[in-house]
PDB file of N, CA and C in Angstrom:
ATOM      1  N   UNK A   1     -15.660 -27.863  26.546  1.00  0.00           N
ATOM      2  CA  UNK A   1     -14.335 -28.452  26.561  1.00  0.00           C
ATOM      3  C   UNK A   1     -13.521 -28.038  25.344  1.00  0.00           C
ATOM      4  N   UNK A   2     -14.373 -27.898  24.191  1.00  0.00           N
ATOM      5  CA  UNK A   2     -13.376 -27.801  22.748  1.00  0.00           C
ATOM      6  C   UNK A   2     -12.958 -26.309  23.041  1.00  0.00           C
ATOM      7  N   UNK A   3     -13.822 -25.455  23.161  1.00  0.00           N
ATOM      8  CA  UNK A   3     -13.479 -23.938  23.403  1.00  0.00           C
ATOM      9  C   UNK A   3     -12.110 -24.135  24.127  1.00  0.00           C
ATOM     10  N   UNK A   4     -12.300 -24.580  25.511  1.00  0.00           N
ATOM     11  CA  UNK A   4     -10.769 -24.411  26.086  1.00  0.00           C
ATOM     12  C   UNK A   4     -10.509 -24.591  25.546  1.00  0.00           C
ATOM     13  N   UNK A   5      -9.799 -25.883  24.803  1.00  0.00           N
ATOM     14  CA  UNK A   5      -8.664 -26.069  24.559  1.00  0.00           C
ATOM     15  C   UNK A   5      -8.565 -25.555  23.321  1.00  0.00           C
ATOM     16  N   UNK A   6      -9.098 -24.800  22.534  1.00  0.00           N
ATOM     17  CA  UNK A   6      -8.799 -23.897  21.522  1.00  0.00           C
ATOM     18  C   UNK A   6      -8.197 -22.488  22.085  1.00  0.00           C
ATOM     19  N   UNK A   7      -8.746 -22.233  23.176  1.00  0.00           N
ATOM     20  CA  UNK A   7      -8.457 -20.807  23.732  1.00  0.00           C
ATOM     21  C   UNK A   7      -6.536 -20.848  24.075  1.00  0.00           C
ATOM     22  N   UNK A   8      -6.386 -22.392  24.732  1.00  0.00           N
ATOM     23  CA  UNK A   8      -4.784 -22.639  25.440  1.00  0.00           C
ATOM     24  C   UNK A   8      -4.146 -22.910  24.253  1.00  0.00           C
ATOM     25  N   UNK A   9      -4.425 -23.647  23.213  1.00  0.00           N
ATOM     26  CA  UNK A   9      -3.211 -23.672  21.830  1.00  0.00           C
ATOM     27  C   UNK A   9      -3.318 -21.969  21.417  1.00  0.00           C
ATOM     28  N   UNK A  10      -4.242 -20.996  21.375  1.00  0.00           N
ATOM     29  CA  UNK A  10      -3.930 -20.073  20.819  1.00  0.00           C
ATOM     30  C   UNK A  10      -2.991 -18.945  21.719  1.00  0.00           C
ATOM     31  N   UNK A  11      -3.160 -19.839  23.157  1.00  0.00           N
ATOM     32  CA  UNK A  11      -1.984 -18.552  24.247  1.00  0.00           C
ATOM     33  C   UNK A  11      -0.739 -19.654  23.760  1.00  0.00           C
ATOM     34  N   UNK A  12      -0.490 -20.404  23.642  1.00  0.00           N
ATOM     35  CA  UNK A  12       0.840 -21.761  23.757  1.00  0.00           C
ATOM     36  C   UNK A  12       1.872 -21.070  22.010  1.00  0.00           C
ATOM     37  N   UNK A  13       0.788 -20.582  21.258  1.00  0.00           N
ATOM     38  CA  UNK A  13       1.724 -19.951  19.875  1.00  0.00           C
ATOM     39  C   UNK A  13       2.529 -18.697  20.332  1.00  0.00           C
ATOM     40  N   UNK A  14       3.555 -18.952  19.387  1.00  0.00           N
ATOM     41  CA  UNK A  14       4.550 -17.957  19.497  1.00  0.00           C
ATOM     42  C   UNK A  14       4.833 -17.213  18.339  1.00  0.00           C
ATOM     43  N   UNK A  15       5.003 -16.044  18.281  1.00  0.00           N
ATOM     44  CA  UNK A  15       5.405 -14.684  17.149  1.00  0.00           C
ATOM     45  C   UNK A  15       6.195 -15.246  15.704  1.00  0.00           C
ATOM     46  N   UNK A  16       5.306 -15.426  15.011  1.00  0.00           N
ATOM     47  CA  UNK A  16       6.098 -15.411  13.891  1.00  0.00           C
ATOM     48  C   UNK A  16       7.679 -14.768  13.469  1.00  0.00           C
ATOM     49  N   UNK A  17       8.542 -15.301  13.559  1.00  0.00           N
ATOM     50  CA  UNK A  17       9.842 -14.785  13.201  1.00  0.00           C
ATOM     51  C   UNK A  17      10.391 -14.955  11.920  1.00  0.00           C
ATOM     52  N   UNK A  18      10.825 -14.119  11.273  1.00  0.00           N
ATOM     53  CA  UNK A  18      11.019 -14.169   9.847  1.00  0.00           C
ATOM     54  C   UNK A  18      12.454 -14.358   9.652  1.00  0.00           C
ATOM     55  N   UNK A  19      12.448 -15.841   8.674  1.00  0.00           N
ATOM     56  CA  UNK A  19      13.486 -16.547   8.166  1.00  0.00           C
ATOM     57  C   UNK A  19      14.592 -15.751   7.458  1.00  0.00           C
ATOM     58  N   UNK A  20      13.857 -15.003   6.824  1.00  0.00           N
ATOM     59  CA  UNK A  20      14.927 -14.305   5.451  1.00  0.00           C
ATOM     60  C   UNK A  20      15.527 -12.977   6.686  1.00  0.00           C
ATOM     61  N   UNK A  21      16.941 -12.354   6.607  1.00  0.00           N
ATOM     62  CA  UNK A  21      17.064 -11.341   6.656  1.00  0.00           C
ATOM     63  C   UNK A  21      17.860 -10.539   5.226  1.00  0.00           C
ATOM     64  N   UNK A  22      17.630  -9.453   5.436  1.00  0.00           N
ATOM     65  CA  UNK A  22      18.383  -9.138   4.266  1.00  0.00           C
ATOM     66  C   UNK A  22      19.489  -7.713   4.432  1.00  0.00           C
ATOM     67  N   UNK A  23      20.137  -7.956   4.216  1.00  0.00           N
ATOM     68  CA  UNK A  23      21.694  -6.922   4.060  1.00  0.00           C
ATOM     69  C   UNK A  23      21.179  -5.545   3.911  1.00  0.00           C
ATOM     70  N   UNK A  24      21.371  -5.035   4.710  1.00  0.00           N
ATOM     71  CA  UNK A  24      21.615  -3.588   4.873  1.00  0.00           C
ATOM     72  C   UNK A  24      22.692  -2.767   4.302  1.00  0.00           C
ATOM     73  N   UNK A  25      22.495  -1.714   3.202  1.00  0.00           N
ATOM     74  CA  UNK A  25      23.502  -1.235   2.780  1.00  0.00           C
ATOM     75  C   UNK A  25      23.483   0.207   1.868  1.00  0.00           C
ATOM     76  N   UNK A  26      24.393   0.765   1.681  1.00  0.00           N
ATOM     77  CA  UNK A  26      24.535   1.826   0.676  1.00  0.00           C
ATOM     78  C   UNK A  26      24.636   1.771  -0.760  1.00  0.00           C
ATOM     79  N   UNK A  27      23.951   2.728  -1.596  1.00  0.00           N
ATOM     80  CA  UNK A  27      24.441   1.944  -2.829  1.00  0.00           C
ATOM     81  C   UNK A  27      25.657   2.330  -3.042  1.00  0.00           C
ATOM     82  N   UNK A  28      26.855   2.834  -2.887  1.00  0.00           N
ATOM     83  CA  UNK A  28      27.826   2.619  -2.881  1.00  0.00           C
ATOM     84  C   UNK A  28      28.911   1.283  -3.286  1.00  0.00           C
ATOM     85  N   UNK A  29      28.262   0.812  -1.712  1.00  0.00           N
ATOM     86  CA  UNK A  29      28.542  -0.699  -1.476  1.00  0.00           C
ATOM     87  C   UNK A  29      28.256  -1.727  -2.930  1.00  0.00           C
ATOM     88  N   UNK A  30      26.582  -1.317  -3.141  1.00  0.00           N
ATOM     89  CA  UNK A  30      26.262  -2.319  -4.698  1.00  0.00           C
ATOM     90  C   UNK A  30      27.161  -1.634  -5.907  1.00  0.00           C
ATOM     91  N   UNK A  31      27.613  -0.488  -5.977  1.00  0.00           N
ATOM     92  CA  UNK A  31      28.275  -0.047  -7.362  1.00  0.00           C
ATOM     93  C   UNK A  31      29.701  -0.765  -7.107  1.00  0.00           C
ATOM     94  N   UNK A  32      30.168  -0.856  -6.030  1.00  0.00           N
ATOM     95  CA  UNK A  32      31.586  -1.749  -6.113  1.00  0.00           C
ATOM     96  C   UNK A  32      31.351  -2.836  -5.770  1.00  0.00           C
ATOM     97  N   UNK A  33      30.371  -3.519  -5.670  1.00  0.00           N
ATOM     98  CA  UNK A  33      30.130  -5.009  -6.196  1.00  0.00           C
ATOM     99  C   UNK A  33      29.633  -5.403  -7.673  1.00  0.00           C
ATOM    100  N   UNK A  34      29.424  -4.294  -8.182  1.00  0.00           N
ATOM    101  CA  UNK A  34      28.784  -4.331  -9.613  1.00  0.00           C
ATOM    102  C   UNK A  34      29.903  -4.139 -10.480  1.00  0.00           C
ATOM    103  N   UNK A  35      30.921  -3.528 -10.200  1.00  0.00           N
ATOM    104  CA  UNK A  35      32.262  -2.957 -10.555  1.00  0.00           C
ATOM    105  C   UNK A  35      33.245  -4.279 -10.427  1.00  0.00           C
ATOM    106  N   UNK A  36      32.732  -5.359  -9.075  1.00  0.00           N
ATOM    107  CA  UNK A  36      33.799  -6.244  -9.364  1.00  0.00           C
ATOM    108  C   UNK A  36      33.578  -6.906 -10.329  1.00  0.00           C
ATOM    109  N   UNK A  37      32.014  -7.542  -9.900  1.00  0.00           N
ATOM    110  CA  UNK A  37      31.871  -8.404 -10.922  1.00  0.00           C
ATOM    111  C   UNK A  37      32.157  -8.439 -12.233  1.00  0.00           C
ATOM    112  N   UNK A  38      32.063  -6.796 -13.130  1.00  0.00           N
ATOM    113  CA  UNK A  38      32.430  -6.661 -14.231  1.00  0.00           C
ATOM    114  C   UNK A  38      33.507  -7.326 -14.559  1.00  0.00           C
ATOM    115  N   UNK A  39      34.620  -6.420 -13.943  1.00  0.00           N
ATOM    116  CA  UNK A  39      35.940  -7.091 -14.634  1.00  0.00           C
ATOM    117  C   UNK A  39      36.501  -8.239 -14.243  1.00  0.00           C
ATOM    118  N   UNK A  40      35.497  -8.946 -13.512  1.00  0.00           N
ATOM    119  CA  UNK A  40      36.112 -10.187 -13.331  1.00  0.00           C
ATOM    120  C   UNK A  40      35.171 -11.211 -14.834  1.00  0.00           C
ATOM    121  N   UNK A  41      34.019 -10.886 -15.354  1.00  0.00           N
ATOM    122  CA  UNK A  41      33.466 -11.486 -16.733  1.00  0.00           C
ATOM    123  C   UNK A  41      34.292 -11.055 -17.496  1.00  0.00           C
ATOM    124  N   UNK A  42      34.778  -9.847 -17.737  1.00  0.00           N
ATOM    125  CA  UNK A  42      35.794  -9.286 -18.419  1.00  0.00           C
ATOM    126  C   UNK A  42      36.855 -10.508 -18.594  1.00  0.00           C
ATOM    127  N   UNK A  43      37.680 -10.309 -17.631  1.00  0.00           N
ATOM    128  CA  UNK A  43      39.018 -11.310 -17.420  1.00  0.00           C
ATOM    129  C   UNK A  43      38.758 -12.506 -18.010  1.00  0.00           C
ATOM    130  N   UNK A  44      37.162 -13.217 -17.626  1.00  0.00           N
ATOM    131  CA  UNK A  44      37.262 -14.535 -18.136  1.00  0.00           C
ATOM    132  C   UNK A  44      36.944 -14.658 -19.423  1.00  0.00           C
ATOM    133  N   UNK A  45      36.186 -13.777 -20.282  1.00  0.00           N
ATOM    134  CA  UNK A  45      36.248 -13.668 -21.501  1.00  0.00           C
ATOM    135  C   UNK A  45      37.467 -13.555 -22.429  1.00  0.00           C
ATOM    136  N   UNK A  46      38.445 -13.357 -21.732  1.00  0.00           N
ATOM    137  CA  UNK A  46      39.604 -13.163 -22.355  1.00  0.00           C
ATOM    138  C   UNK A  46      40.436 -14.340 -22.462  1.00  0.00           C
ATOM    139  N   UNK A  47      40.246 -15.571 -21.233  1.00  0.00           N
ATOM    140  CA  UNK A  47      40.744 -16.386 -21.232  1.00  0.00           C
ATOM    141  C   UNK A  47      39.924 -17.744 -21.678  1.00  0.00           C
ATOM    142  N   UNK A  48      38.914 -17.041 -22.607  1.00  0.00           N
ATOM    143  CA  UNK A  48      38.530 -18.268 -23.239  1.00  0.00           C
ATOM    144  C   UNK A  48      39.178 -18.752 -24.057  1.00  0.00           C
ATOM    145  N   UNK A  49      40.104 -19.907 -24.162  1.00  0.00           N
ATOM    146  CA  UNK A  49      40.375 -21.151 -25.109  1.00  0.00           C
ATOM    147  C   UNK A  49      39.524 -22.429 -25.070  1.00  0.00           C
ATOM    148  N   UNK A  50      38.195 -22.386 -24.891  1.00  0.00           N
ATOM    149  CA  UNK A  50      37.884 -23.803 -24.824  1.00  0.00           C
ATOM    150  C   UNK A  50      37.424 -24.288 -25.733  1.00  0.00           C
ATOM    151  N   UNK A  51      37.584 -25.281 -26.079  1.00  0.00           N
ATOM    152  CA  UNK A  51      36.986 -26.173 -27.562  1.00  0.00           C
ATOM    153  C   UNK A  51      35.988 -26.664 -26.989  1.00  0.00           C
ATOM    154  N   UNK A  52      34.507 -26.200 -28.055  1.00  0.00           N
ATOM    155  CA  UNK A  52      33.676 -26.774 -28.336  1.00  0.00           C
ATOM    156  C   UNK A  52      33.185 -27.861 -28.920  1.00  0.00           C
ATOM    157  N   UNK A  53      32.279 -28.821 -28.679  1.00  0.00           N
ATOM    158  CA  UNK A  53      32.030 -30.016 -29.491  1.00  0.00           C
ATOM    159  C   UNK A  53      30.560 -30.006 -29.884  1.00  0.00           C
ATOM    160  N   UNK A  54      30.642 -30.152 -30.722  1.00  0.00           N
ATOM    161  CA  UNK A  54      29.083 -30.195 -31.483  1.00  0.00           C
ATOM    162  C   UNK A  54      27.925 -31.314 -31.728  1.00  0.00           C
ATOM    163  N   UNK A  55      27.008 -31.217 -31.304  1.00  0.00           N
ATOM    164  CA  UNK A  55      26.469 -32.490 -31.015  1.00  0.00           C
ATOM    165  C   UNK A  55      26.723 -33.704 -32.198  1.00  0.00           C
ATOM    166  N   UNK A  56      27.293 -33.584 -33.485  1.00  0.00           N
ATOM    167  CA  UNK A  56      27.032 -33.903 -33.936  1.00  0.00           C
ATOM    168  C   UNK A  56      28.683 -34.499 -33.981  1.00  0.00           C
ATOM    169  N   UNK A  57      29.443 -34.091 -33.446  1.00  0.00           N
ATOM    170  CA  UNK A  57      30.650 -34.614 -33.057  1.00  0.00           C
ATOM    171  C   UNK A  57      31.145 -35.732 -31.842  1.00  0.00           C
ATOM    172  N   UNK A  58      29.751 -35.961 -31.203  1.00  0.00           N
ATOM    173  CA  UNK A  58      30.190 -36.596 -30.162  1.00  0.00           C
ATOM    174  C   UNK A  58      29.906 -37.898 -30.118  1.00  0.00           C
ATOM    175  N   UNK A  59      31.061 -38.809 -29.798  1.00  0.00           N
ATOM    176  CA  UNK A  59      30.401 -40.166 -29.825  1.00  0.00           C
ATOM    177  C   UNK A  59      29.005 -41.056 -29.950  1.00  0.00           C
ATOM    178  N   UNK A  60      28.432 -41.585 -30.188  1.00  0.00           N
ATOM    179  CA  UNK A  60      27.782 -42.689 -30.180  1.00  0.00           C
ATOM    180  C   UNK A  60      27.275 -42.713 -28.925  1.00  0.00           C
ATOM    181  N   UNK A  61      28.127 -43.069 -28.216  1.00  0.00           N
ATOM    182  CA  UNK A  61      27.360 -43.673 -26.761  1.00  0.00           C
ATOM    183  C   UNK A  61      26.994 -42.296 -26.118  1.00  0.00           C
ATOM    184  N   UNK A  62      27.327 -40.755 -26.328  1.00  0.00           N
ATOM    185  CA  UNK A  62      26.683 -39.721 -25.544  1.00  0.00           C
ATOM    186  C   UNK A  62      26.020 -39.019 -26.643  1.00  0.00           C
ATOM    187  N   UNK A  63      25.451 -39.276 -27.950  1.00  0.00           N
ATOM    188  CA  UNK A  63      24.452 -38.578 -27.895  1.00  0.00           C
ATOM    189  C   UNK A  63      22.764 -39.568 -27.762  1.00  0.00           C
ATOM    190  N   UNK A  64      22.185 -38.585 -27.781  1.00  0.00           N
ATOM    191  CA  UNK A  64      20.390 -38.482 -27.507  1.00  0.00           C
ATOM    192  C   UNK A  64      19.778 -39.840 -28.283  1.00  0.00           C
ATOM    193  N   UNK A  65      19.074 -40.285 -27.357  1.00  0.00           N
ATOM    194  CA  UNK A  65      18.501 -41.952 -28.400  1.00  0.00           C
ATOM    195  C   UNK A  65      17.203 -40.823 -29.217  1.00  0.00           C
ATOM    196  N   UNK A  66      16.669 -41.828 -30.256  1.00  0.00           N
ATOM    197  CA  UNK A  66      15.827 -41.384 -30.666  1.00  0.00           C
ATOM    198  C   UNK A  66      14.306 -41.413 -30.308  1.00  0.00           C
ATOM    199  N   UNK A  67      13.638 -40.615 -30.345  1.00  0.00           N
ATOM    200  CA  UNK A  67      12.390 -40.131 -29.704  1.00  0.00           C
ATOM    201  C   UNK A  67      11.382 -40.851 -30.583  1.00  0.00           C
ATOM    202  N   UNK A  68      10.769 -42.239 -30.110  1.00  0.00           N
ATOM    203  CA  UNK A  68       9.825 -42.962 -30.562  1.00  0.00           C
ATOM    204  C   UNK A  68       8.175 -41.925 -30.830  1.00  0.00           C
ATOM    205  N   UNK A  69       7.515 -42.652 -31.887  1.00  0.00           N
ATOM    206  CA  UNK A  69       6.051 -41.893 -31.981  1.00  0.00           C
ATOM    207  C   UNK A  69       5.434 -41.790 -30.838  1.00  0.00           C
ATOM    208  N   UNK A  70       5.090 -42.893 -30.137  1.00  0.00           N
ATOM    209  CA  UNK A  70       4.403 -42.509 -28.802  1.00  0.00           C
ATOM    210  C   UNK A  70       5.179 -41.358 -27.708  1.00  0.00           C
ATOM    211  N   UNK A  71       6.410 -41.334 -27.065  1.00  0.00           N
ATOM    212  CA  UNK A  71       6.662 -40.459 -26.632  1.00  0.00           C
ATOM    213  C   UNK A  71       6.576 -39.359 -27.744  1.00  0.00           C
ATOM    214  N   UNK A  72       6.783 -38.966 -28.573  1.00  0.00           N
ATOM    215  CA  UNK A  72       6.440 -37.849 -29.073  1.00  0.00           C
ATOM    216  C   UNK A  72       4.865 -37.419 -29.186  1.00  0.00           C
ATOM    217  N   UNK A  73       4.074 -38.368 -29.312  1.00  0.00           N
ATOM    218  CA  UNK A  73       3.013 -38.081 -28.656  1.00  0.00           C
ATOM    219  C   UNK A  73       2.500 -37.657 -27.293  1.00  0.00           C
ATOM    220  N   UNK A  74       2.466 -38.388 -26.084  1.00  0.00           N
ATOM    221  CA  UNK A  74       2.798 -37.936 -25.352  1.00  0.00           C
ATOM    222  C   UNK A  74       3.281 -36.646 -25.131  1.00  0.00           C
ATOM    223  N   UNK A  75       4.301 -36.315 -25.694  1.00  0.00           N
ATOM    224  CA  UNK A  75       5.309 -34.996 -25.196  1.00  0.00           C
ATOM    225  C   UNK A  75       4.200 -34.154 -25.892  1.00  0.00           C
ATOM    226  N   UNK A  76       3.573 -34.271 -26.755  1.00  0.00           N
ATOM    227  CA  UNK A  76       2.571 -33.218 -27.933  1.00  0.00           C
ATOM    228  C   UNK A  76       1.158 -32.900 -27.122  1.00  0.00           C
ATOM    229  N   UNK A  77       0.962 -33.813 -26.078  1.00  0.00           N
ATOM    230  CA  UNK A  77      -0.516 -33.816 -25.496  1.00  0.00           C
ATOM    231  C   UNK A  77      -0.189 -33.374 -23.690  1.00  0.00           C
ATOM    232  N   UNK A  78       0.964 -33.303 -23.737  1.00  0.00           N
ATOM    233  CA  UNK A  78       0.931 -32.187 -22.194  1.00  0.00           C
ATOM    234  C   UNK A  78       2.233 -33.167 -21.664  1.00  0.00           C
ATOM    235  N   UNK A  79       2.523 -34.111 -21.851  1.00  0.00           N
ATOM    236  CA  UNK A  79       2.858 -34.997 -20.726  1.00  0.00           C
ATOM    237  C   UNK A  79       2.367 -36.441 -20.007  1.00  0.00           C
ATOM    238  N   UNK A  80       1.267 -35.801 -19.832  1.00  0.00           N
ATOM    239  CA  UNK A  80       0.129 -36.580 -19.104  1.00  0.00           C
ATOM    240  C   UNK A  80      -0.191 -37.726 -20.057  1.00  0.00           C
ATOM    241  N   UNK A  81      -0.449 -39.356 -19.748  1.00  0.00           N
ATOM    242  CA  UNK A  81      -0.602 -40.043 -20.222  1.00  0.00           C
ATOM    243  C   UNK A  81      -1.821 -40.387 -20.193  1.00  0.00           C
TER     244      UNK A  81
END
């Protein structure tokens, strides 16, 4: 009895079909995608004005509490408690 029904689940499977496909192309195609991307990091490097804040500038209530002995223990011995 077990045989059958090992023999009928193995006719009842179907062909593995593969999830990923992947893009077909020339490298051509990748040098002017490599070409955009450039000058578009380009461009935004140029339009950097942003102000930075330094941790040591930032309020009270957003920076880091302080790291008690036991969690620093902990953190020193893997994690694992």
């Amino acid at each position: 009895m077990k045989l059958s029904n090992l023999i009928r689940s193995v006719q009842v499977l179907k062909p593995h079909v593969p999830l990923i496909k992947f893009r077909k192309g020339s490298r051509g195609q990748m040098e002017t995608m490599v070409k955009n991307t450039n000058t578009t990091t380009f461009n935004r490097k140029q339009d950097q004005n942003i102000q930075v804040i330094e941790d040591f500038q930032l309020p009270r209530r957003f920076r880091r509490s302080l790291l008690g002995e036991n969690e620093i223990n902990a953190i020193n011995s893997g994690g694992c408690l």
